[in-house]
N, C-alpha and C. Protein backbone atom coordinates (compact mmCIF):
# COMPACT_ATOMS: atom_id res chain seq x y z
N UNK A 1 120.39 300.82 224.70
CA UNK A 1 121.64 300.28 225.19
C UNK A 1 122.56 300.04 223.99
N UNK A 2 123.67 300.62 224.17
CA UNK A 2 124.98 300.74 222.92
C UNK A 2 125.38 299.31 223.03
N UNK A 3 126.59 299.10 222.20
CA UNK A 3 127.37 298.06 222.34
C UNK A 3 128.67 297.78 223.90
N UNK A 4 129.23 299.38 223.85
CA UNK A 4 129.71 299.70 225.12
C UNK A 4 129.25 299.18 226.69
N UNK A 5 127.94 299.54 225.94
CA UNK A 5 126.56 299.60 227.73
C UNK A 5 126.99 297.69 227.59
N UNK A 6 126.33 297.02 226.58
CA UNK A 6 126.54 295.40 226.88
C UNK A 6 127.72 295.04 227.20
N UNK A 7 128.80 295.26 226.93
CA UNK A 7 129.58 295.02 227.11
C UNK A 7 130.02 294.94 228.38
N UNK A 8 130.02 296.41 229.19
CA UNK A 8 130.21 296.74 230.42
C UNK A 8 129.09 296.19 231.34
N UNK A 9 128.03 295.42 231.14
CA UNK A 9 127.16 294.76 231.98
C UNK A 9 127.23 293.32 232.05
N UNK A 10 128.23 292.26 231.11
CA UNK A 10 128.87 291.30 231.01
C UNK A 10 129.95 291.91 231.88
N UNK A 11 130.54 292.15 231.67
CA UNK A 11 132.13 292.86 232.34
C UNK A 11 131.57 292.41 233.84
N UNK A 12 130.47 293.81 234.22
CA UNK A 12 130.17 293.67 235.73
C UNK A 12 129.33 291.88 236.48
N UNK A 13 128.49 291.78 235.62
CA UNK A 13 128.45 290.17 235.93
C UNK A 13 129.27 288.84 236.57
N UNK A 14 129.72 288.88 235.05
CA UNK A 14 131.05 287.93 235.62
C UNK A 14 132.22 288.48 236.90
N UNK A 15 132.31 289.54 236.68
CA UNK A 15 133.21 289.93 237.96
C UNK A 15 132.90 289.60 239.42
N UNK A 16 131.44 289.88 239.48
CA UNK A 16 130.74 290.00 240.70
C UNK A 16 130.66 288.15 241.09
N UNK A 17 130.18 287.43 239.97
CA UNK A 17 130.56 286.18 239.82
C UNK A 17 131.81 285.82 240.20
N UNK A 18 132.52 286.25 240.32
CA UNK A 18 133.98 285.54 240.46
C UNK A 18 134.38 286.08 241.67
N UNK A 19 134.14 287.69 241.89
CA UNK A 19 134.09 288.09 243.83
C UNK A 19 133.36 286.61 244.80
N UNK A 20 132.40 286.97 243.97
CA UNK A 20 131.43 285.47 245.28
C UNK A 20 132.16 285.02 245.48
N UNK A 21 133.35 283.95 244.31
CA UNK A 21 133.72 282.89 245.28
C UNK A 21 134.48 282.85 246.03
N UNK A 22 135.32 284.28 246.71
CA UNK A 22 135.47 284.00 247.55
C UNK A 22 135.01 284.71 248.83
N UNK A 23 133.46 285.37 248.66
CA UNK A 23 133.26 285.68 250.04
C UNK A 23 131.94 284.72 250.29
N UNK A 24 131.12 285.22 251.19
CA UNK A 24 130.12 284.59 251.74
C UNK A 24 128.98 284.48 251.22
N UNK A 25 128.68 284.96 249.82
CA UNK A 25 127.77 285.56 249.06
C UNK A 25 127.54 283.91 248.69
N UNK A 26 128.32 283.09 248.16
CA UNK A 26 127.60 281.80 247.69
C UNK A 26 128.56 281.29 246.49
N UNK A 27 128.07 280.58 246.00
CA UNK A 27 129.16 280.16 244.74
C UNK A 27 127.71 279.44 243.53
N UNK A 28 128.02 279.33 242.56
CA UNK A 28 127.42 278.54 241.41
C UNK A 28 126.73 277.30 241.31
N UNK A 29 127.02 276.66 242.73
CA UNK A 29 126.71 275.47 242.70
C UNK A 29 125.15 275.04 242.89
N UNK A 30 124.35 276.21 243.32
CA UNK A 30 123.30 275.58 243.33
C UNK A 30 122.04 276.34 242.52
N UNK A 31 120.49 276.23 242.92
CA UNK A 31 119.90 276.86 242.25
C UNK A 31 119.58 278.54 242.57
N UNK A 32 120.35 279.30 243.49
CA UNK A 32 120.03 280.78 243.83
C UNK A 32 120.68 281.39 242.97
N UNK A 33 119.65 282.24 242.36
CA UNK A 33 120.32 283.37 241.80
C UNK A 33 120.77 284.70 243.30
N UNK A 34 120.90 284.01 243.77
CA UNK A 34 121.01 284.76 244.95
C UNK A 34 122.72 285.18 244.76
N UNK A 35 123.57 284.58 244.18
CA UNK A 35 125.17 284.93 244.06
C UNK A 35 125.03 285.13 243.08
N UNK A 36 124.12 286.06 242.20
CA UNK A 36 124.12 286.31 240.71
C UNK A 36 124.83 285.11 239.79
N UNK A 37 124.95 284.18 239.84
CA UNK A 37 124.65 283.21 238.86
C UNK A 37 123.77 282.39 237.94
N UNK A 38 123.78 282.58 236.86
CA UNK A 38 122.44 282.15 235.69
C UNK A 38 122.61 280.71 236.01
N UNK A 39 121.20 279.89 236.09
CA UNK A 39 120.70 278.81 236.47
C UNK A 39 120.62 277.56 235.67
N UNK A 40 120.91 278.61 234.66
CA UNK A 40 121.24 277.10 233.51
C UNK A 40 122.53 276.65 233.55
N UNK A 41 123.65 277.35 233.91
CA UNK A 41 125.02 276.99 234.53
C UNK A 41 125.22 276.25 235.77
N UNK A 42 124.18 276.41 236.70
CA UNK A 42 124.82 276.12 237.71
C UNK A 42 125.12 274.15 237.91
N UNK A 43 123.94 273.26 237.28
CA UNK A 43 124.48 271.73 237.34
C UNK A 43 124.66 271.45 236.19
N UNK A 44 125.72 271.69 235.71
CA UNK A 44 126.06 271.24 234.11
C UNK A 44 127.15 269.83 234.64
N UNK A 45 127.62 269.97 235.40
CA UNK A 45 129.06 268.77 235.71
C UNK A 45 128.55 268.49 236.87
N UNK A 46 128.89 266.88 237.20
CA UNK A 46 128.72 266.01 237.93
C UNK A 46 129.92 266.05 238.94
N UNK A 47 130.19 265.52 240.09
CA UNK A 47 131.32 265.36 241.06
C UNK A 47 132.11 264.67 239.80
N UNK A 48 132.05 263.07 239.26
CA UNK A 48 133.11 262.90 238.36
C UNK A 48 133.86 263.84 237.88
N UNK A 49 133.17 264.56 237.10
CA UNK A 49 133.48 265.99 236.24
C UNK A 49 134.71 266.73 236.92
N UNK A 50 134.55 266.80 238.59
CA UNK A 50 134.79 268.04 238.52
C UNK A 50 135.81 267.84 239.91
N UNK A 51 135.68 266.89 240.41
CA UNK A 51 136.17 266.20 241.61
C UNK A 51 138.10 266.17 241.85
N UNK A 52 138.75 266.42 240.57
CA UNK A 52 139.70 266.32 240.15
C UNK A 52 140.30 267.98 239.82
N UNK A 53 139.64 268.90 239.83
CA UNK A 53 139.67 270.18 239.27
C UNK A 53 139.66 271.34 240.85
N UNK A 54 140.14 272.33 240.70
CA UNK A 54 140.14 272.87 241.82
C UNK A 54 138.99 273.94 241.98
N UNK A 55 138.58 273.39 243.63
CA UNK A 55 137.09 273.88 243.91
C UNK A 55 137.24 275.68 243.35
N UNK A 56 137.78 276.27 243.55
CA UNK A 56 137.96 277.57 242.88
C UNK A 56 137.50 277.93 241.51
N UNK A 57 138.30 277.04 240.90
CA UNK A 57 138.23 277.16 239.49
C UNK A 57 136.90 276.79 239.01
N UNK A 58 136.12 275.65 239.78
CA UNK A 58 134.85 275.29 239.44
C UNK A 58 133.80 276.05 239.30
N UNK A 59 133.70 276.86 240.88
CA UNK A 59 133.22 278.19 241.19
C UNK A 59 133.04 279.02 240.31
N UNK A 60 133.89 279.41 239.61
CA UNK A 60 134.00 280.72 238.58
C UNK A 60 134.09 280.11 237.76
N UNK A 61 133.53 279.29 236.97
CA UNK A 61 133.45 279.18 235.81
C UNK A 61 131.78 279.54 235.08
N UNK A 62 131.45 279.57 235.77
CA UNK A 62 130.19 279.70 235.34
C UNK A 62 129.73 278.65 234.18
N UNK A 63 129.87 277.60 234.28
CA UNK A 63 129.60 276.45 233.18
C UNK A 63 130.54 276.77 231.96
N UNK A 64 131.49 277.65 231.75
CA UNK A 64 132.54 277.69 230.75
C UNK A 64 133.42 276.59 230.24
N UNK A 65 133.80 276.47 229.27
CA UNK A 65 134.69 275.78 229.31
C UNK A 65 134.19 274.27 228.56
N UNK A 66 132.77 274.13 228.41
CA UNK A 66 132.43 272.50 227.46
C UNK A 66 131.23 273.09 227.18
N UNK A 67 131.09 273.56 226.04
CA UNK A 67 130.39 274.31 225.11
C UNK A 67 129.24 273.16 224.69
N UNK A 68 129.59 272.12 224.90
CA UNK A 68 128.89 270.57 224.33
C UNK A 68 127.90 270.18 225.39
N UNK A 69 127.93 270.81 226.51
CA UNK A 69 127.33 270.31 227.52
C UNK A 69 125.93 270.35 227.65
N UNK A 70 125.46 271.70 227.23
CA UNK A 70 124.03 272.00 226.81
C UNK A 70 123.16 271.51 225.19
N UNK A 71 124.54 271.72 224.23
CA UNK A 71 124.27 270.98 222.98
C UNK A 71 124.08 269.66 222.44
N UNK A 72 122.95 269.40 221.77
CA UNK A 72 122.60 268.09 221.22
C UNK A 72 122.93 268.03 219.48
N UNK A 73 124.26 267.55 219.72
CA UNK A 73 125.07 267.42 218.66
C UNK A 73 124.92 265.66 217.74
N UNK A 74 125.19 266.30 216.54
CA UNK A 74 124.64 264.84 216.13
C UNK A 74 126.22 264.44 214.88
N UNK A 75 126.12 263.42 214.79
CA UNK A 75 127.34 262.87 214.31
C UNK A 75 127.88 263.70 212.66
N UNK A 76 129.01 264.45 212.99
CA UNK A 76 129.37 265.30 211.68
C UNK A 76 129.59 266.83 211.78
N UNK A 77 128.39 266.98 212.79
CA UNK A 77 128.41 268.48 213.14
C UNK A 77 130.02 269.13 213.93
N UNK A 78 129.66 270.19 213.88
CA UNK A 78 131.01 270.91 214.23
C UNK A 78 130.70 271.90 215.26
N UNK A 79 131.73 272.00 216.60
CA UNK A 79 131.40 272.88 217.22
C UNK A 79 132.51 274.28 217.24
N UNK A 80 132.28 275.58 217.45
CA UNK A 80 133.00 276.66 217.53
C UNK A 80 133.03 277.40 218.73
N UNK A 81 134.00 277.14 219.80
CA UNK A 81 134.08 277.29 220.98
C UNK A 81 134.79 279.26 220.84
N UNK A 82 134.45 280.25 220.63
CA UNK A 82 134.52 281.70 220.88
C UNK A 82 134.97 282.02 222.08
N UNK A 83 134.88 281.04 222.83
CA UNK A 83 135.52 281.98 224.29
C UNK A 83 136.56 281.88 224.29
């Protein structure tokens, strides 16, 4: 697999990810990989979190967006958000 091939299999992922939300296929929110969503994304944010944000946008994010959420950061360190 080239760099091209990865590329274009991220490409198709996330897309198909972001079709779901709006058909019947499912959305991110829970534990099925059944709407092709990776499982370590799917409870990263709490209702607080997210309650304020539009259900859409939540959907497709695929846990994007707080890079800190999975990381155990310790006082000094630095984070580099790439997306």
């Amino acid at each position: 697999m080239d760099a091209s091939d990865v590329k274009e299999a991220v490409r198709e992922k996330y897309s198909a990810a972001a079709r779901a939300v709006n058909t019947a296929k499912g959305s991110c929110r829970g534990p099925s990989k059944a709407s092709g969503c990776d499982a370590i994304t799917s409870n990263l944010y709490d209702t607080t979190q997210t309650d304020a944000l539009p259900e859409t946008a939540v959907l497709v994010s695929l846990g994007c967006g707080n890079p800190t959420a999975l990381a155990q950061l310790s006082p000094g360190e630095t984070v580099l958000d790439l997306g």
